[in-house]
N, C-alpha and C. Protein backbone atom coordinates (compact mmCIF):
# COMPACT_ATOMS: atom_id res chain seq x y z
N UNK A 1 25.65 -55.48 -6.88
CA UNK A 1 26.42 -54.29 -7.13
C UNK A 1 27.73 -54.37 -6.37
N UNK A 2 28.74 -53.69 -6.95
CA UNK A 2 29.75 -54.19 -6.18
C UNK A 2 30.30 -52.69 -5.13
N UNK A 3 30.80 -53.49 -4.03
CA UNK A 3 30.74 -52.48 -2.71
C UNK A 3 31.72 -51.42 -2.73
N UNK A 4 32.93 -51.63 -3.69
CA UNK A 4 33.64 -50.33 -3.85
C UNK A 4 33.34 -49.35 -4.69
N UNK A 5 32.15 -49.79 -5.65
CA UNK A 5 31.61 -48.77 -6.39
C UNK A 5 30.28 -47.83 -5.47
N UNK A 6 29.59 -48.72 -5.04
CA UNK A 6 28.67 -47.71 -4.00
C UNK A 6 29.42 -47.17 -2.77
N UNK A 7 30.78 -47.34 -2.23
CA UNK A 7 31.36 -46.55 -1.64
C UNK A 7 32.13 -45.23 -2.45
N UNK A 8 32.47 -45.27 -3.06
CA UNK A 8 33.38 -44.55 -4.31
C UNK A 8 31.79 -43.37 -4.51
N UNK A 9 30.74 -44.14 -4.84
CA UNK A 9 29.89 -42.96 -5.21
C UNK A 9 29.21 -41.81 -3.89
N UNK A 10 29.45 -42.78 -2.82
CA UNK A 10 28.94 -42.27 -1.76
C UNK A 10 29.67 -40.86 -1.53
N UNK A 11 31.20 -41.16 -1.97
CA UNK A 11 32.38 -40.20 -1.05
C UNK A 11 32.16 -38.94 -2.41
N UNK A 12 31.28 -38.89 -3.74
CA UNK A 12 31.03 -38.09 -4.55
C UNK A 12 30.06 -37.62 -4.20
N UNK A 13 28.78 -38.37 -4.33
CA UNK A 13 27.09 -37.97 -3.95
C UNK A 13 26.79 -37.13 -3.00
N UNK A 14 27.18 -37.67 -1.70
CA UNK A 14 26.95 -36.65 -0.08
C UNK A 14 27.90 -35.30 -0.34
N UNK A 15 29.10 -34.98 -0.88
CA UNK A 15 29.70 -33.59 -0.67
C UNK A 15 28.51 -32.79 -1.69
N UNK A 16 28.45 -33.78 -2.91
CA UNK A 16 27.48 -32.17 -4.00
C UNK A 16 26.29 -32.20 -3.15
N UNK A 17 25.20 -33.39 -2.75
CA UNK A 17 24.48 -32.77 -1.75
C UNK A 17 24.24 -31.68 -1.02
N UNK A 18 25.74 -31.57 -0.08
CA UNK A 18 25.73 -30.66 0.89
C UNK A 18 25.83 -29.30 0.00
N UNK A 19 26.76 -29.60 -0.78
CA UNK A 19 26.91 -28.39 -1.36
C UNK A 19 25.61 -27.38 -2.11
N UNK A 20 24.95 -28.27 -2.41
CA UNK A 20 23.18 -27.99 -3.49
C UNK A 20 22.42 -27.53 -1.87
N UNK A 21 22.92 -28.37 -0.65
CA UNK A 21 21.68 -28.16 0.16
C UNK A 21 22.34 -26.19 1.08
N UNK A 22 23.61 -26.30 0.92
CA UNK A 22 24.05 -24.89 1.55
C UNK A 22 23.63 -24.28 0.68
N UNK A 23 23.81 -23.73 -0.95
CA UNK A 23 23.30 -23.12 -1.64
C UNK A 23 21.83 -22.72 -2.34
N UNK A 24 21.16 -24.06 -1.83
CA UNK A 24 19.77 -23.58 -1.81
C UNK A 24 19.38 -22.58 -0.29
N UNK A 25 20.31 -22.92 1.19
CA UNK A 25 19.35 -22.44 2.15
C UNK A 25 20.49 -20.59 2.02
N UNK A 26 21.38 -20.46 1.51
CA UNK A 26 21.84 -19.16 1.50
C UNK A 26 21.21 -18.17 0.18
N UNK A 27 20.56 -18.89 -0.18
CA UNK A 27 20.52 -18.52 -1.74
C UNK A 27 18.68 -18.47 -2.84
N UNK A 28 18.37 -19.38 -1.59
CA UNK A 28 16.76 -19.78 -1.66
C UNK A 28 17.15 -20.47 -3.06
N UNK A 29 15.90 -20.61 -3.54
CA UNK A 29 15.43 -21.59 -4.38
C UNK A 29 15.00 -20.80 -5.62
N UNK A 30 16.14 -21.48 -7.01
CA UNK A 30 16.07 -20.47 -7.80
C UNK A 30 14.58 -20.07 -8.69
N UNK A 31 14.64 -18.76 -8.97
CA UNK A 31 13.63 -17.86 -9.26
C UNK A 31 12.48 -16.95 -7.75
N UNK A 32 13.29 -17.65 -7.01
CA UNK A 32 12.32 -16.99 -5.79
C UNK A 32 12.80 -15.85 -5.47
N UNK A 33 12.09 -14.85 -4.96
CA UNK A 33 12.28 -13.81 -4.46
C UNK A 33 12.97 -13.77 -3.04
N UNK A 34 14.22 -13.07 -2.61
CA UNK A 34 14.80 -13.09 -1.36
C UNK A 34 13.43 -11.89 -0.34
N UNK A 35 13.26 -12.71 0.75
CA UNK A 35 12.51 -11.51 1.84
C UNK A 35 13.29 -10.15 2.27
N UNK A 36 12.68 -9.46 1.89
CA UNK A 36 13.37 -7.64 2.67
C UNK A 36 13.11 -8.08 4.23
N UNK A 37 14.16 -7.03 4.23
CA UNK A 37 13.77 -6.48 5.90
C UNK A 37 13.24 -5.64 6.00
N UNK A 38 12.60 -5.45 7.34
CA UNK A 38 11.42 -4.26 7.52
C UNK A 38 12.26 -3.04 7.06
N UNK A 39 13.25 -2.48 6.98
CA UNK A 39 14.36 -1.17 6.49
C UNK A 39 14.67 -1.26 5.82
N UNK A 40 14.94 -2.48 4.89
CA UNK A 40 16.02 -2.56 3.64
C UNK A 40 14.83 -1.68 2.61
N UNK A 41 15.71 -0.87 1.98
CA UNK A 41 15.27 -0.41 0.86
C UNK A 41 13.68 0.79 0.85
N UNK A 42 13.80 1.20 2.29
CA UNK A 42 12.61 2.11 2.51
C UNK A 42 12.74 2.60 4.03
N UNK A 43 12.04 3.75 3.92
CA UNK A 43 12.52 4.33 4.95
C UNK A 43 10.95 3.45 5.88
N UNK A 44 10.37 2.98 6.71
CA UNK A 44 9.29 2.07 6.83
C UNK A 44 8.95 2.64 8.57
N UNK A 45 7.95 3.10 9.61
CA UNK A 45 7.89 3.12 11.14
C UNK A 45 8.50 1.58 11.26
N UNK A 46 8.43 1.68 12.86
CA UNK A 46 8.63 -0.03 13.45
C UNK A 46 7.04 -0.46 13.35
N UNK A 47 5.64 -0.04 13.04
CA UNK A 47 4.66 -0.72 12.80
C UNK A 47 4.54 -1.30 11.57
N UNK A 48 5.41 -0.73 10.79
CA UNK A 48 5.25 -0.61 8.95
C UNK A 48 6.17 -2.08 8.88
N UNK A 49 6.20 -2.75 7.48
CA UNK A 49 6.80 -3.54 7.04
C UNK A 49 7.23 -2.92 5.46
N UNK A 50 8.15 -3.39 4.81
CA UNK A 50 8.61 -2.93 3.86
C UNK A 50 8.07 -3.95 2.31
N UNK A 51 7.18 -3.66 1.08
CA UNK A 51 7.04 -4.83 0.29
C UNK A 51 7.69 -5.01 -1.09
N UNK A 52 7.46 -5.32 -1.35
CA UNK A 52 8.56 -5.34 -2.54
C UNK A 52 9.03 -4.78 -3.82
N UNK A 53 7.75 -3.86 -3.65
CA UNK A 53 8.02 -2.61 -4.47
C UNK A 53 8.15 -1.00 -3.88
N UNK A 54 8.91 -1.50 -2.20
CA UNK A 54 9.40 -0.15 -1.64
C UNK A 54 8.49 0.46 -0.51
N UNK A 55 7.36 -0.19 -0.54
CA UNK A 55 6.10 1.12 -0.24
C UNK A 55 6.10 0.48 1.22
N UNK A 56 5.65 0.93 2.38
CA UNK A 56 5.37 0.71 3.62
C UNK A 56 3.64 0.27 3.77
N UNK A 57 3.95 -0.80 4.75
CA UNK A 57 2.24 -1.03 5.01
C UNK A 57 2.11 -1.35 6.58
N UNK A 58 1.16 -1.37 7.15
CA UNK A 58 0.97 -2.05 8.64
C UNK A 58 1.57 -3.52 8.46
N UNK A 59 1.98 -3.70 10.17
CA UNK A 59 2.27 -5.11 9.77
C UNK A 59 0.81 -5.48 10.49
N UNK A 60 0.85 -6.93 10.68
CA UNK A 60 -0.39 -7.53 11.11
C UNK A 60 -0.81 -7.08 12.70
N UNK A 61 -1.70 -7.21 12.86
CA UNK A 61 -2.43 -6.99 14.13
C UNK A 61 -2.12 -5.36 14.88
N UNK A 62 -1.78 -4.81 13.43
CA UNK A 62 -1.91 -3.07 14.18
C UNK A 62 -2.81 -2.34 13.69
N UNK A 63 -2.88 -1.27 15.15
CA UNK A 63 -4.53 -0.50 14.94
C UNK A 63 -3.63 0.54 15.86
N UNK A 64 -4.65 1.59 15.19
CA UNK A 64 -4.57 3.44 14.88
C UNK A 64 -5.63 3.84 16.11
N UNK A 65 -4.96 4.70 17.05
CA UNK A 65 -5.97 5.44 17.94
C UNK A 65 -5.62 7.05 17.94
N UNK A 66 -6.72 7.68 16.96
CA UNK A 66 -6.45 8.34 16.63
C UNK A 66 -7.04 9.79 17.81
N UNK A 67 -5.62 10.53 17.80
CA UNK A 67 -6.12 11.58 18.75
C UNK A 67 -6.25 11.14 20.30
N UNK A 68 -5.45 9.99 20.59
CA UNK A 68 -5.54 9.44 21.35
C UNK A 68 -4.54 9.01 22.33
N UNK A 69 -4.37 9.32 23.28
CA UNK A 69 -2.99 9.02 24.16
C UNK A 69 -2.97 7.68 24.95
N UNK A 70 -2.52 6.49 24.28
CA UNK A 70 -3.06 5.33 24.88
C UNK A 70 -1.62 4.08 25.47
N UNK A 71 -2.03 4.20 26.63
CA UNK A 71 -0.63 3.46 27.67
C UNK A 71 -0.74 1.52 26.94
N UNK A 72 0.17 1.17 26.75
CA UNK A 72 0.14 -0.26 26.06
C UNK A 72 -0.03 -0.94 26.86
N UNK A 73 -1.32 -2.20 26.84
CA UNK A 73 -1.69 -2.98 27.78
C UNK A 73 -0.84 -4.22 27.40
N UNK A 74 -1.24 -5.47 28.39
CA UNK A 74 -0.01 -6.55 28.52
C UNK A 74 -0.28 -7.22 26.93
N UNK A 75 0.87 -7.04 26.26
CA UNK A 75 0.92 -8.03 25.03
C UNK A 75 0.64 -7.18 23.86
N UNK A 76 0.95 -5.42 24.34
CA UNK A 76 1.09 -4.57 23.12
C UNK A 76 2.17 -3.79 23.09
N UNK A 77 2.50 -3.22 22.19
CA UNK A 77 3.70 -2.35 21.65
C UNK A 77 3.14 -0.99 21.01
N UNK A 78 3.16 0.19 21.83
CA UNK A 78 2.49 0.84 21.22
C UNK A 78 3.41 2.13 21.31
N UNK A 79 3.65 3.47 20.24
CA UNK A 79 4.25 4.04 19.74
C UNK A 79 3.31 5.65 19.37
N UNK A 80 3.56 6.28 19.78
CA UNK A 80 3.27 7.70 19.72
C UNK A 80 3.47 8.44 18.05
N UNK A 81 2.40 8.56 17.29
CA UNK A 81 2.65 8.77 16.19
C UNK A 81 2.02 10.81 15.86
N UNK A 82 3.33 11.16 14.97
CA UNK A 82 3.28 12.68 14.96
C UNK A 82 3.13 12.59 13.30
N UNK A 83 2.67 13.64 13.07
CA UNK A 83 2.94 14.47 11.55
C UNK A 83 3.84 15.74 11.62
N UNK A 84 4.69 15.82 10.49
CA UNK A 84 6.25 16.52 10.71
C UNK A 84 6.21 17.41 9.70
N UNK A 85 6.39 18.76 9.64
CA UNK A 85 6.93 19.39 8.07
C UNK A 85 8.14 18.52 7.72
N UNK A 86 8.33 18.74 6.92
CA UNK A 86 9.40 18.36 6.14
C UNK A 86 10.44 19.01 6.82
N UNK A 87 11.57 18.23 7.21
CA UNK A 87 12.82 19.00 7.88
C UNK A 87 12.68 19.29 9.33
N UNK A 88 11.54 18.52 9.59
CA UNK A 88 11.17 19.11 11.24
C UNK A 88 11.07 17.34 11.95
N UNK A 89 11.46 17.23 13.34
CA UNK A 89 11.49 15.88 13.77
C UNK A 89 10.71 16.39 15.37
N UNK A 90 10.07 15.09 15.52
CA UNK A 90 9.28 15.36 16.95
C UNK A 90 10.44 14.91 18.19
N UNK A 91 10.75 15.96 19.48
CA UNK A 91 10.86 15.60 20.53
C UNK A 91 10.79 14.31 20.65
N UNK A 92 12.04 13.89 22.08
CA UNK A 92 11.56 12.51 22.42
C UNK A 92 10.75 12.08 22.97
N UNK A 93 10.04 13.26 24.19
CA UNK A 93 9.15 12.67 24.69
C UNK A 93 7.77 13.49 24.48
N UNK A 94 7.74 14.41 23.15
CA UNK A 94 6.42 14.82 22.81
C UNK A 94 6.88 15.07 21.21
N UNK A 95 5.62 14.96 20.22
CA UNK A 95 5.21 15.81 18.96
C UNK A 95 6.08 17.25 18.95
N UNK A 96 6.15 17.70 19.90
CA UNK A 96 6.31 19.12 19.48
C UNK A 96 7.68 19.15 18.74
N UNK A 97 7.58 20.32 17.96
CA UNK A 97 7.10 21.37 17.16
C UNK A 97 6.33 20.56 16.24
N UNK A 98 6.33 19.10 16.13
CA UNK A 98 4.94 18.62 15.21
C UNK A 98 3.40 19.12 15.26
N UNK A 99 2.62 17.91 14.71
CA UNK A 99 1.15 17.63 15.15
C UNK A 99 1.01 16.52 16.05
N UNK A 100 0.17 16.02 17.02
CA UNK A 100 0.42 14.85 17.50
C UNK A 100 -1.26 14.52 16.51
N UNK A 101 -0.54 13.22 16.04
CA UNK A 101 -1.82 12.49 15.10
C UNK A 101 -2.42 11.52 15.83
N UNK A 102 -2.04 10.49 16.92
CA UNK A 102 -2.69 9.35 18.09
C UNK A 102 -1.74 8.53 18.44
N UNK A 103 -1.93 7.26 18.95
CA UNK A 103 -0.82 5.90 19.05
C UNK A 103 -1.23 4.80 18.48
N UNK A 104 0.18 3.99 17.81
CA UNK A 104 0.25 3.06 16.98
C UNK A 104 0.29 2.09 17.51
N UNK A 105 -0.47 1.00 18.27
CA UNK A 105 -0.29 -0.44 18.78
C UNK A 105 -0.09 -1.27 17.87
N UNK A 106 0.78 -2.12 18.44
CA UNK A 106 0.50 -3.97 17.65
C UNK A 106 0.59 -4.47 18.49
N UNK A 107 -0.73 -5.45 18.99
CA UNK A 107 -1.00 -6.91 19.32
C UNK A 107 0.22 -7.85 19.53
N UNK A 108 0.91 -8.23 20.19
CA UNK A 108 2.17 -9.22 20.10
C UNK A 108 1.13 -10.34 20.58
């Protein structure tokens, strides 16, 4: 093969490369679904994750103590969870004028 032709193709080949390999990692891989963020597109707690048809779910390794006032031990994240009328928001450092419903841990 002659050496100015596999140089000549080289200085073509490696730019579309790069170019196919930036546009697959900004862009994923076509027909795939891009990942949400835990907020994009739903209102979601910080225990909740957001899926892809909007709705909120636990993320992994969280558990509900319900009625329960519970201090986070080493390697948890845990969150004071209220029930609200509508138009009503809980204090920062209590439920009130809510309900207090328990605390929300996740496992880190």
């Amino acid at each position: 093969m002659n050496l100015q032709f596999v140089r000549s193709a080289r200085l073509i080949i490696n730019p579309v490369l790069a170019i196919i390999a930036a546009a697959l990692l900004l862009f994923g891989l076509p027909g795939s679904q891009p990942l949400k963020a835990d907020t994009e597109d739903c209102d979601c707690h910080p225990w909740e994750y957001c899926d892809e048809n909007g709705d909120c779910h636990d993320k992994p390794h969280t558990h509900h103590l319900h009625h329960v006032h519970h201090e986070p031990e080493p390697g948890e994240t845990c969150w004071v969870e209220c029930l609200c009328e509508q138009g009503t928001s809980p204090a920062s450092d209590t439920c009130a004028p809510c309900e207090f419903v328990g605390t929300v841990c996740i496992g880190n």
